[in-house]
C-alpha atoms as a PDB file:
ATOM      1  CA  UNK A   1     -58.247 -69.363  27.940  1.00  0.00           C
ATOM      2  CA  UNK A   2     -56.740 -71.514  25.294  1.00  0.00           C
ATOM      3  CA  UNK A   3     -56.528 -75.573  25.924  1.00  0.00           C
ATOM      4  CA  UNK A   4     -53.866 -77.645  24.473  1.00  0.00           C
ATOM      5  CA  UNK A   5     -55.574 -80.810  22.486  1.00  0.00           C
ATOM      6  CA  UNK A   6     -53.970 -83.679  23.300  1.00  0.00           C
ATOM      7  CA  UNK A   7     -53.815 -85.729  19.774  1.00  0.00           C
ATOM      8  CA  UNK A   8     -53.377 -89.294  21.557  1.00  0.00           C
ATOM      9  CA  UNK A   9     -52.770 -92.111  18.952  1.00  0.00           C
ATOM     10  CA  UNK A  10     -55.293 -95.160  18.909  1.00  0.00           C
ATOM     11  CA  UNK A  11     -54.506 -98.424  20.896  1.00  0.00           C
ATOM     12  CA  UNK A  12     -52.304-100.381  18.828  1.00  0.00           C
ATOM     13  CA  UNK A  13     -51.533 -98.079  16.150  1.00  0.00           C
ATOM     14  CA  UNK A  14     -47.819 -96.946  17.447  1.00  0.00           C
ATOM     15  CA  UNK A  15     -45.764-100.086  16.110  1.00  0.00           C
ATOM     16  CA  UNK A  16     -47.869 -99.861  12.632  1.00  0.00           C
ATOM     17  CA  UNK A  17     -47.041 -96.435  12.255  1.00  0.00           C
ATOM     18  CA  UNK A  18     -43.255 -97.237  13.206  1.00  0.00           C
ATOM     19  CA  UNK A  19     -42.917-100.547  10.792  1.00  0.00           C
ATOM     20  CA  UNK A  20     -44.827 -98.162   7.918  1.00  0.00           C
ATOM     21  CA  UNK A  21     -41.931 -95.422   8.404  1.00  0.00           C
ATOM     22  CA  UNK A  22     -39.461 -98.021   8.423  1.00  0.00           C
ATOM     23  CA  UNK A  23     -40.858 -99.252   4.970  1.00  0.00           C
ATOM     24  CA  UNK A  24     -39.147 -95.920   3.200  1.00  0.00           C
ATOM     25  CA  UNK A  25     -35.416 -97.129   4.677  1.00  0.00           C
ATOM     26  CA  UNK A  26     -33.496 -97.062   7.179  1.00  0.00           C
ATOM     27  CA  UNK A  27     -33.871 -94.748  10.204  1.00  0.00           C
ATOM     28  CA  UNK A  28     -33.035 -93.786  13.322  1.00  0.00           C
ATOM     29  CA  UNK A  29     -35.920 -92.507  16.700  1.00  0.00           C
ATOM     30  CA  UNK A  30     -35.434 -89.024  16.126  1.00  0.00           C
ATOM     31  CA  UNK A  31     -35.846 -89.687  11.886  1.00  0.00           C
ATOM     32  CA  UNK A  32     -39.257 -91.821  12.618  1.00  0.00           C
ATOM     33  CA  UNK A  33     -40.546 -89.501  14.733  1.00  0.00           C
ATOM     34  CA  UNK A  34     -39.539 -86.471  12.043  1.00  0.00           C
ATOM     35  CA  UNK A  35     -41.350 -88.443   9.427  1.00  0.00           C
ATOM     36  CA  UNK A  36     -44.615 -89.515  11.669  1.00  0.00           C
ATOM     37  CA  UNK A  37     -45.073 -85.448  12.414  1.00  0.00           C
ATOM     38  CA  UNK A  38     -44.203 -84.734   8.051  1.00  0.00           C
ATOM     39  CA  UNK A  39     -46.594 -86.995   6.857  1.00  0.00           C
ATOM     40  CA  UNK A  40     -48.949 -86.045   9.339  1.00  0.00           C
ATOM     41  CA  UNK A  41     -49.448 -82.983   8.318  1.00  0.00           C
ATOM     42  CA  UNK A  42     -47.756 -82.370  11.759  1.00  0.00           C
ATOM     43  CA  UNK A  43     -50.843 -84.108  13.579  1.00  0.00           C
ATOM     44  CA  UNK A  44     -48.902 -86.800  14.869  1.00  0.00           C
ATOM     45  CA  UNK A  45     -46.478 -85.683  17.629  1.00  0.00           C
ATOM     46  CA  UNK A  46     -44.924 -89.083  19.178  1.00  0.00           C
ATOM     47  CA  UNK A  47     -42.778 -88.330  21.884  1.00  0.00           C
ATOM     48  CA  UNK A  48     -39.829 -90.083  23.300  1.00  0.00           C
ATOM     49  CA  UNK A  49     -41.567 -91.883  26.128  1.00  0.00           C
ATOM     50  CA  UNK A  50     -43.704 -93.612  23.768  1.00  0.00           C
ATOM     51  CA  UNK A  51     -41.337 -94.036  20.776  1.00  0.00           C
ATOM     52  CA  UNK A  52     -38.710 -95.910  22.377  1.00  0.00           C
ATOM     53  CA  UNK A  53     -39.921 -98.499  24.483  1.00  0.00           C
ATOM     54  CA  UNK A  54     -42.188 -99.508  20.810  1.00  0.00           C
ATOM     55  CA  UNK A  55     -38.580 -99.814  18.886  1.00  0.00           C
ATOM     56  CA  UNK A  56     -37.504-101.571  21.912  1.00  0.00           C
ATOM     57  CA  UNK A  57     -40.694-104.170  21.947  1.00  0.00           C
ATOM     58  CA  UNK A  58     -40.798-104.379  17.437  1.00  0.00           C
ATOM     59  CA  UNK A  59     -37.004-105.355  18.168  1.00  0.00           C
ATOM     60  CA  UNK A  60     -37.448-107.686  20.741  1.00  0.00           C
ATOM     61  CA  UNK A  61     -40.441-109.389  18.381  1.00  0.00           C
ATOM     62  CA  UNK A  62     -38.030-109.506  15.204  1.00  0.00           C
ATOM     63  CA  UNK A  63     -39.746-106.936  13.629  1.00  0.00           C
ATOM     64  CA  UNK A  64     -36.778-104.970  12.800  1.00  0.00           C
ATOM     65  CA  UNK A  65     -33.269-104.625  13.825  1.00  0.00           C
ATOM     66  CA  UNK A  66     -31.091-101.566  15.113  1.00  0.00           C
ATOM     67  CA  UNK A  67     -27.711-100.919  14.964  1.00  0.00           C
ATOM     68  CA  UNK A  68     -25.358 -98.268  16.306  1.00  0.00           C
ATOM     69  CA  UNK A  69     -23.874 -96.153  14.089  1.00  0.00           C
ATOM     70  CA  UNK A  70     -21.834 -92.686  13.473  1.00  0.00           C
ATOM     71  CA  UNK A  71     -24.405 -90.021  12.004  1.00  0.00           C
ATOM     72  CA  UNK A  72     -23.088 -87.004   9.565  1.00  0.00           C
ATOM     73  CA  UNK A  73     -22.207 -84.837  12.469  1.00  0.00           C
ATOM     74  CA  UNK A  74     -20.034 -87.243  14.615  1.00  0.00           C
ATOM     75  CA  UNK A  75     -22.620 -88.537  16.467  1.00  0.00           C
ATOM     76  CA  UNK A  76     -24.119 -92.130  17.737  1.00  0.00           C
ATOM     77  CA  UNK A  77     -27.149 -93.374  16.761  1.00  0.00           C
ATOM     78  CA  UNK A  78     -29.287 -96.337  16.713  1.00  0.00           C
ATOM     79  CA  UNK A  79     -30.574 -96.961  13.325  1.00  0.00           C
ATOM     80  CA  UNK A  80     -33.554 -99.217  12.787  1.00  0.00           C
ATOM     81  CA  UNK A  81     -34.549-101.621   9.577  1.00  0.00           C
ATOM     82  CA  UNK A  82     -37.269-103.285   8.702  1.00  0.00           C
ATOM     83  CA  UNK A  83     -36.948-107.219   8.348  1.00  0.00           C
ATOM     84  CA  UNK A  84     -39.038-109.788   6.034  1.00  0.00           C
ATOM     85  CA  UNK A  85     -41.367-110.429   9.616  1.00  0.00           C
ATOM     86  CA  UNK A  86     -41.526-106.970  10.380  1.00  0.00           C
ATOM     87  CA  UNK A  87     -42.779-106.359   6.597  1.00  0.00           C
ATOM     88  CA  UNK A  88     -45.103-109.675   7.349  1.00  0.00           C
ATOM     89  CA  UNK A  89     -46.880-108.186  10.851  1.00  0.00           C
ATOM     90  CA  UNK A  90     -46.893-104.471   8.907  1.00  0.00           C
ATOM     91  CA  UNK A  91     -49.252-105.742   6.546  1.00  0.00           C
ATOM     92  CA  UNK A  92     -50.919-107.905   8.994  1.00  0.00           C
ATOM     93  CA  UNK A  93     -51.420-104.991  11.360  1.00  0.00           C
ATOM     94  CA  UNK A  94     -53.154-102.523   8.395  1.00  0.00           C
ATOM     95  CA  UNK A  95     -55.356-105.499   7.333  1.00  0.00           C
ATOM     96  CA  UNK A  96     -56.375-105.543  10.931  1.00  0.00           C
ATOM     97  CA  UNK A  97     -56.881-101.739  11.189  1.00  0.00           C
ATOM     98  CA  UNK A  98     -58.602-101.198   7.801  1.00  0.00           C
ATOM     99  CA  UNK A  99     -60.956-103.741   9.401  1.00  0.00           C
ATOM    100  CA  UNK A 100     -61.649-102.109  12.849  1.00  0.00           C
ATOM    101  CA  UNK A 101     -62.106 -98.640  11.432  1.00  0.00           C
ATOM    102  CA  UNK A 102     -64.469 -99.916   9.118  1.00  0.00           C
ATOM    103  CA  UNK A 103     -66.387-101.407  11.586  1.00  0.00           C
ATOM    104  CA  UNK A 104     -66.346 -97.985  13.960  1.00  0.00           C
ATOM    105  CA  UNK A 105     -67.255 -95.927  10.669  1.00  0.00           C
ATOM    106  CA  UNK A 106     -70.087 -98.371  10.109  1.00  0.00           C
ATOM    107  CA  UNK A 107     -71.207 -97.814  13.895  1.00  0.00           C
ATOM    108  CA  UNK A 108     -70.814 -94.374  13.317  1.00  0.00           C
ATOM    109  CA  UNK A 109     -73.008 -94.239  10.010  1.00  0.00           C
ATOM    110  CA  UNK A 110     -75.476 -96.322  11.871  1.00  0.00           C
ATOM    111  CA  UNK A 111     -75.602 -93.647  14.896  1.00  0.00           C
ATOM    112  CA  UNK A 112     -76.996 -90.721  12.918  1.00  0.00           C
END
């Protein structure tokens, strides 16, 4: 009997994913989430219920701005940018996680 593995991203690490997709241009919820799953190696799956309230929250926060907008095939779409804070907290927020998983691997090395 097979088991689905849930493949849950770490506290936190949502909105520094987002910001770091944003970093390659413009794009809209469907696009980040394409991208997340691509350079994952399709590891990270980031669904809807998680994606858009985080766009919702780094927009509220300044950290980037959407706009609606006609896609290719006639269609609307919110399309998200980075701005100069969002590029600010983006580092901020892998200086911070560098740090913690540094830490864990060093409680991990520790362990054995």
């Amino acid at each position: 009997m097979g088991t689905k593995t849930r493949k849950e991203l770490m506290p936190g690490t949502l909105d520094m994913l987002v910001l770091k997709a944003l970093l390659q241009g413009a794009l809209h919820g469907y696009g980040i989430a394409q991208h997340l799953r691509t350079v994952s190696g399709e590891f990270l799956q980031v669904e809807e219920g998680s994606l858009y309230p985080a766009l919702q929250r780094l927009e509220l926060n300044g950290d980037i701005h959407g706009e609606w907008t006609t896609t290719g095939n006639n269609r609307r779409a919110r399309v998200y940018k980075l701005t100069a804070a969002g590029r600010k907290r983006l580092q901020a927020e892998v200086a911070r996680y560098k740090q913690m998983t540094a830490a864990i691997d060093s409680v991990l090395g520790w362990a054995q």
